[in-house]
PDB file of N, CA and C in Angstrom:
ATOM      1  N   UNK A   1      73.654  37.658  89.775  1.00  0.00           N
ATOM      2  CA  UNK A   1      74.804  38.394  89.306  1.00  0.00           C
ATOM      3  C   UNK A   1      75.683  37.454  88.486  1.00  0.00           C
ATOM      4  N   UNK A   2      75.719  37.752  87.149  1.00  0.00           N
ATOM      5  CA  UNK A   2      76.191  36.493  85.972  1.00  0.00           C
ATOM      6  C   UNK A   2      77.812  36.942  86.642  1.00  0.00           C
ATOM      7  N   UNK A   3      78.640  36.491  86.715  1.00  0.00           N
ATOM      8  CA  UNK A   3      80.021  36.670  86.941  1.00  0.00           C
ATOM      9  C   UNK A   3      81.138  35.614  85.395  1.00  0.00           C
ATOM     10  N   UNK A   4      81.537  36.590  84.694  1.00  0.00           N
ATOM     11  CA  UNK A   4      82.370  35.722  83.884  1.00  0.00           C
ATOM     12  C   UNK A   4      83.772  35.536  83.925  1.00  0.00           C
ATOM     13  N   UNK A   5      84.497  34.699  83.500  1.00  0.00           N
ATOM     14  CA  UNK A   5      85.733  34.783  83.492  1.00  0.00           C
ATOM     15  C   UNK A   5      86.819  34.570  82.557  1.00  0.00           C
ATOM     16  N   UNK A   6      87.191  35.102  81.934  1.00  0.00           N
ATOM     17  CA  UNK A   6      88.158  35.041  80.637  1.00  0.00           C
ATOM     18  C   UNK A   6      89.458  34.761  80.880  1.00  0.00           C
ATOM     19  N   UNK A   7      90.358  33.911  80.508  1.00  0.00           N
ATOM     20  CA  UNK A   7      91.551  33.642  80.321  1.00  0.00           C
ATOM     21  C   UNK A   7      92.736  33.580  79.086  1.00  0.00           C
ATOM     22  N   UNK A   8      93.309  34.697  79.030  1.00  0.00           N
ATOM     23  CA  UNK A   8      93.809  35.087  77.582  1.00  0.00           C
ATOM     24  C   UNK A   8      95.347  35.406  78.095  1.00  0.00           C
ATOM     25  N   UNK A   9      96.152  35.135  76.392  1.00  0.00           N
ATOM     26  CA  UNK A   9      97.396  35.059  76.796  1.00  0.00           C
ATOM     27  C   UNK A   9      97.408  36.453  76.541  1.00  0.00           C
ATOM     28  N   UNK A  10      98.375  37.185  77.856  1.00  0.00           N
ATOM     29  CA  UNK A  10      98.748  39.200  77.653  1.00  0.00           C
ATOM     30  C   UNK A  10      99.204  39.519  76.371  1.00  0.00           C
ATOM     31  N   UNK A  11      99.109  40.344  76.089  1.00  0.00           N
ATOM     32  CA  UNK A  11      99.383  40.830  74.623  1.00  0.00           C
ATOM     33  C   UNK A  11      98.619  41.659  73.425  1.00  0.00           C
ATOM     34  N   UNK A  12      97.379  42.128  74.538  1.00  0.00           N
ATOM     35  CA  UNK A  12      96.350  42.431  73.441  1.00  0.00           C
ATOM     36  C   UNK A  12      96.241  43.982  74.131  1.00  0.00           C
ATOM     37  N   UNK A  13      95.839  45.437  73.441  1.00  0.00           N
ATOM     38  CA  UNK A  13      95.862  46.443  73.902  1.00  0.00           C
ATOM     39  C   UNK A  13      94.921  46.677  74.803  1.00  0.00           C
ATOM     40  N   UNK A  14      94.851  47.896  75.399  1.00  0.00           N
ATOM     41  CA  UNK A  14      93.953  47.965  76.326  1.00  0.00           C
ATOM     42  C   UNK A  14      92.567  48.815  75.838  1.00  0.00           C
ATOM     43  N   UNK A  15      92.511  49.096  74.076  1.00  0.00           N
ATOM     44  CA  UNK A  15      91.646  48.960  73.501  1.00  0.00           C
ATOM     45  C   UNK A  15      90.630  47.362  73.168  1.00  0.00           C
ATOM     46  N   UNK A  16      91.418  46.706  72.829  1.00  0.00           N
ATOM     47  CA  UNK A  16      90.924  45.406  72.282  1.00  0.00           C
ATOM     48  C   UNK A  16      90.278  45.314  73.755  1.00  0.00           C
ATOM     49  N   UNK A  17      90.920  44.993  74.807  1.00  0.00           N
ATOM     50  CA  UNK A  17      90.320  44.324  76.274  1.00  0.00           C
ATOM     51  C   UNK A  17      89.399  45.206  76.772  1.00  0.00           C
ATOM     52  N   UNK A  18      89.085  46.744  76.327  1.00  0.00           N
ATOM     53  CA  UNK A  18      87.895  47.210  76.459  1.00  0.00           C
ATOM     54  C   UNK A  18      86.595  46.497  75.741  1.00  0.00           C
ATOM     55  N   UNK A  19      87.127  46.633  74.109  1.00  0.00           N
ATOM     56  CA  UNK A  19      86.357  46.078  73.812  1.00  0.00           C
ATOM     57  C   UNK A  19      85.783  44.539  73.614  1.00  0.00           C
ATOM     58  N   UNK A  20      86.409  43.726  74.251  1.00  0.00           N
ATOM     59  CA  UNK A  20      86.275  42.665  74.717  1.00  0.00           C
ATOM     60  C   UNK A  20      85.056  42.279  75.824  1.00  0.00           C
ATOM     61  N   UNK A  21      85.217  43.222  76.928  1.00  0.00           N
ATOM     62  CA  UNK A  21      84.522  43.206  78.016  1.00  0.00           C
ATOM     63  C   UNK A  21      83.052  44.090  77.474  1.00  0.00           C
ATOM     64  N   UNK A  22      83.096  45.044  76.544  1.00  0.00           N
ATOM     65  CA  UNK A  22      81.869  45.761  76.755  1.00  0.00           C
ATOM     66  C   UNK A  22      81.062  44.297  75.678  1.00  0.00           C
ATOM     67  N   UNK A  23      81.735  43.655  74.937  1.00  0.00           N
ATOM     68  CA  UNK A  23      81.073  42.983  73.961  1.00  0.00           C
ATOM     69  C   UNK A  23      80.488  41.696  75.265  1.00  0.00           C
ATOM     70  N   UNK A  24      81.612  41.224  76.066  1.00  0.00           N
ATOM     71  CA  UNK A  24      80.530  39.827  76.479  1.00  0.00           C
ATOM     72  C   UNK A  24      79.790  40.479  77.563  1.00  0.00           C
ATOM     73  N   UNK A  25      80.240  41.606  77.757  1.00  0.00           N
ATOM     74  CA  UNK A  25      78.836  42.424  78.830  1.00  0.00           C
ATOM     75  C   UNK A  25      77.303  42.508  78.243  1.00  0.00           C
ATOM     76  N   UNK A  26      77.501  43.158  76.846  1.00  0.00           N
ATOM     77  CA  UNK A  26      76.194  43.243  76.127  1.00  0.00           C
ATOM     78  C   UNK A  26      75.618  41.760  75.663  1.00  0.00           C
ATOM     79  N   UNK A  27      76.578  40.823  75.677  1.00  0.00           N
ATOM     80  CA  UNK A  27      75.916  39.362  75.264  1.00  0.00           C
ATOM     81  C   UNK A  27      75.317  38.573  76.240  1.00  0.00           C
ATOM     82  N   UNK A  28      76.175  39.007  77.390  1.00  0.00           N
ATOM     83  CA  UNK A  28      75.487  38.011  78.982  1.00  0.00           C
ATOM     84  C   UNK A  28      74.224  38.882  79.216  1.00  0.00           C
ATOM     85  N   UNK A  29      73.919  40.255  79.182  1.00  0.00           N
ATOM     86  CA  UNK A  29      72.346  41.288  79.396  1.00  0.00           C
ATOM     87  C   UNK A  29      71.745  40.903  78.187  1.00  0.00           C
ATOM     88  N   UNK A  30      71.908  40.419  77.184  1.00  0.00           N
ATOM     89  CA  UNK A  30      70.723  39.871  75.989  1.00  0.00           C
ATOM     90  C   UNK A  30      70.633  38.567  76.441  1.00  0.00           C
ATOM     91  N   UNK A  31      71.341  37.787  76.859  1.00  0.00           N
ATOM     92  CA  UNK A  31      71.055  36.029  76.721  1.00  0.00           C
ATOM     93  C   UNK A  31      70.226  36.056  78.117  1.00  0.00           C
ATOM     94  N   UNK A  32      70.591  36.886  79.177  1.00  0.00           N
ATOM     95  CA  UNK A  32      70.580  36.029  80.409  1.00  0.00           C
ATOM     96  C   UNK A  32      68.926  37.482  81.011  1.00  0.00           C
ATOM     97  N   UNK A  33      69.404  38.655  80.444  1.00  0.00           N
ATOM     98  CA  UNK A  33      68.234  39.323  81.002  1.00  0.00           C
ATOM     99  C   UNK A  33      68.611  40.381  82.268  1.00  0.00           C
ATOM    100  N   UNK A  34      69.759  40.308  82.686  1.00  0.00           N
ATOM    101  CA  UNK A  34      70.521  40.944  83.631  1.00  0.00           C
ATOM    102  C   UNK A  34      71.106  42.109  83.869  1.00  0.00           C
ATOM    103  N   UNK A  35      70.947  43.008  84.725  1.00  0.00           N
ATOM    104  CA  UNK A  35      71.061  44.532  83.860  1.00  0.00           C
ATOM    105  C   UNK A  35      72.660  44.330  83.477  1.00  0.00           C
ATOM    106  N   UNK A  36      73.269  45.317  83.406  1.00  0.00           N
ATOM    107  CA  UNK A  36      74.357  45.359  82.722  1.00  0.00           C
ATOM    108  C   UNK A  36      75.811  45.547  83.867  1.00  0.00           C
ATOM    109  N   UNK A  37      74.697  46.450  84.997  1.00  0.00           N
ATOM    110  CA  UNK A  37      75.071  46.874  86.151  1.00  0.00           C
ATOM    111  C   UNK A  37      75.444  45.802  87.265  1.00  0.00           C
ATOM    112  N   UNK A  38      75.286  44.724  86.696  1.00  0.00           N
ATOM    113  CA  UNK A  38      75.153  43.300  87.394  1.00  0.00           C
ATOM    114  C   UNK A  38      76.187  41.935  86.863  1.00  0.00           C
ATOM    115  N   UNK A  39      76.796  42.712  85.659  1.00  0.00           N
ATOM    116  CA  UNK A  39      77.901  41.902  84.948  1.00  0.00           C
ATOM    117  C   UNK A  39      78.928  41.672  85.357  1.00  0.00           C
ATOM    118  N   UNK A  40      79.530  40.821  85.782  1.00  0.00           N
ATOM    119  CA  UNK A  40      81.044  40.856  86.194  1.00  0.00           C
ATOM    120  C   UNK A  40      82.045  40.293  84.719  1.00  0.00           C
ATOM    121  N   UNK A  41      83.185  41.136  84.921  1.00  0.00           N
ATOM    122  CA  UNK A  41      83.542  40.496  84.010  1.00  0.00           C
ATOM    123  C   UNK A  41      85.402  40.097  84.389  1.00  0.00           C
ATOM    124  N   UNK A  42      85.877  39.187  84.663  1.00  0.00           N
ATOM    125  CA  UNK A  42      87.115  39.185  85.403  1.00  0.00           C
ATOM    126  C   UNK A  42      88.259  38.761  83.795  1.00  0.00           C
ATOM    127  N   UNK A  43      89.417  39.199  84.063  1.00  0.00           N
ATOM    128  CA  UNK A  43      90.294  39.099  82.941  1.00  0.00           C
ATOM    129  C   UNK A  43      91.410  38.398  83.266  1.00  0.00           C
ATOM    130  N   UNK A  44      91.735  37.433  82.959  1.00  0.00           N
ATOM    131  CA  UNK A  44      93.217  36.736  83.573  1.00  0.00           C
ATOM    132  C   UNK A  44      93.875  36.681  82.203  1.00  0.00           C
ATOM    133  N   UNK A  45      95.105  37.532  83.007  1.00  0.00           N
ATOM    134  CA  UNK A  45      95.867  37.185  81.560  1.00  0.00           C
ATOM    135  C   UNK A  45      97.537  36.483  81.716  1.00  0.00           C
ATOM    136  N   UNK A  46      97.900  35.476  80.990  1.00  0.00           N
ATOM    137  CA  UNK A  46      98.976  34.581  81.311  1.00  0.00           C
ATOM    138  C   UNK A  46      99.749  35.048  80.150  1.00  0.00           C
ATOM    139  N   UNK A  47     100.998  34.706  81.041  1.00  0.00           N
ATOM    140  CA  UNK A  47     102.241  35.335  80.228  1.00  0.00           C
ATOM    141  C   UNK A  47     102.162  33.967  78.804  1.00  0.00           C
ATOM    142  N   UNK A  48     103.050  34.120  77.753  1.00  0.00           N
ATOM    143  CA  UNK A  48     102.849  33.376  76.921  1.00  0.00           C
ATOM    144  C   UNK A  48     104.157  31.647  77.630  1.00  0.00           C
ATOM    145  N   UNK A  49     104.739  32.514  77.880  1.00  0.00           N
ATOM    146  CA  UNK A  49     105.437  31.263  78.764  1.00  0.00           C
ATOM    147  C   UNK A  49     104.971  30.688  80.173  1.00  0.00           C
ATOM    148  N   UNK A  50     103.529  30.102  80.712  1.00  0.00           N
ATOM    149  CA  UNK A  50     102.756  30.380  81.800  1.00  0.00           C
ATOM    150  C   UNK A  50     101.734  29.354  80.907  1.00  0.00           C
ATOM    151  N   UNK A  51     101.441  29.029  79.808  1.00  0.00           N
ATOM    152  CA  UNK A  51     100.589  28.868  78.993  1.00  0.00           C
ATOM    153  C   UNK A  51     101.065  27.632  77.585  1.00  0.00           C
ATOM    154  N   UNK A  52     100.274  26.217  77.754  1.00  0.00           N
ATOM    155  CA  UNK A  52     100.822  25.306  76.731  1.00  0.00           C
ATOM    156  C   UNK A  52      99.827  24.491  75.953  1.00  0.00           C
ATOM    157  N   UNK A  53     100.018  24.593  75.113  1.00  0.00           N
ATOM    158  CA  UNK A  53      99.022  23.532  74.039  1.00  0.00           C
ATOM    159  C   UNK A  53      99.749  22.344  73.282  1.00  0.00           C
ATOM    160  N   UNK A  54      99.122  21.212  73.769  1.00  0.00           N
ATOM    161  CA  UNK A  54     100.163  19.863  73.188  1.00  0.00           C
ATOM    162  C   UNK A  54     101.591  19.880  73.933  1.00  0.00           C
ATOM    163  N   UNK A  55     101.878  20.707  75.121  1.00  0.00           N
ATOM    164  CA  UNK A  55     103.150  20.451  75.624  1.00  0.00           C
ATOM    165  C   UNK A  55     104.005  21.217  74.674  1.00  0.00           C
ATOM    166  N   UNK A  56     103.339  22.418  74.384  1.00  0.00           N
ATOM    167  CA  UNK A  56     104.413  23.123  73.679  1.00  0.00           C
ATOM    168  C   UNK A  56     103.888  24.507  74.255  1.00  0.00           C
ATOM    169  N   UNK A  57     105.346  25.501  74.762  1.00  0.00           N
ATOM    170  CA  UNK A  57     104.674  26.725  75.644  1.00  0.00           C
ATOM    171  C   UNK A  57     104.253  27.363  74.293  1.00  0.00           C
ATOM    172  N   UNK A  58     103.103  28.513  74.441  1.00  0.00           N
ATOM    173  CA  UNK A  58     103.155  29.817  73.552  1.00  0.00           C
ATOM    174  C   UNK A  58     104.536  30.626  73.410  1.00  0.00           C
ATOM    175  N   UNK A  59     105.401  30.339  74.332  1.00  0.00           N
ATOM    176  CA  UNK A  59     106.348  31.727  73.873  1.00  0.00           C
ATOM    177  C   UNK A  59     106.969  30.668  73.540  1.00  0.00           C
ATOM    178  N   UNK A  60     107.415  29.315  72.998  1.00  0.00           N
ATOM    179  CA  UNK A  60     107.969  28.489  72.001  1.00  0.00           C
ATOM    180  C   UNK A  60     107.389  28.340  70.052  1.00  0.00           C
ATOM    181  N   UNK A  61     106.079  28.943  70.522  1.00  0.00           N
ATOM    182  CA  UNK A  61     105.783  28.515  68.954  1.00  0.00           C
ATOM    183  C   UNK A  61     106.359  29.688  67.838  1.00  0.00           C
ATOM    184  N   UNK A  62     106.430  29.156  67.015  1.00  0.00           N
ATOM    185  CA  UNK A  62     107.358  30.258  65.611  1.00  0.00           C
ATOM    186  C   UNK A  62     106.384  30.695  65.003  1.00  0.00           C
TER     187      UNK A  62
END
């Protein structure tokens, strides 16, 4: 049972995060061979202030 896990900053619709999940669903059942029924797909999503690159938060950048 492939189990994945994504970590993205919130902000994206709950179209996009559908299609997010059906896309690395269909990529982990082509690479790995696994039915589809067997995909996990977990979503963490961090606030933009929760979240830093170079010591600078996301809800700081312009």
């Amino acid at each position: 049972m492939p189990i994945v896990n994504i970590n993205l900053i919130a902000g994206r619709s709950q179209d996009q995060l559908k299609g997010l999940i059906e896309d690395v669903t269909s990529a982990v059942v082509k690479n790995t061979g696994a039915p589809a029924e067997h995909v996990h797909v977990i979503l963490n999503e961090m606030q933009p202030n929760r979240y830093s690159v170079g010591g600078v938060l996301k809800s700081d950048e312009k």
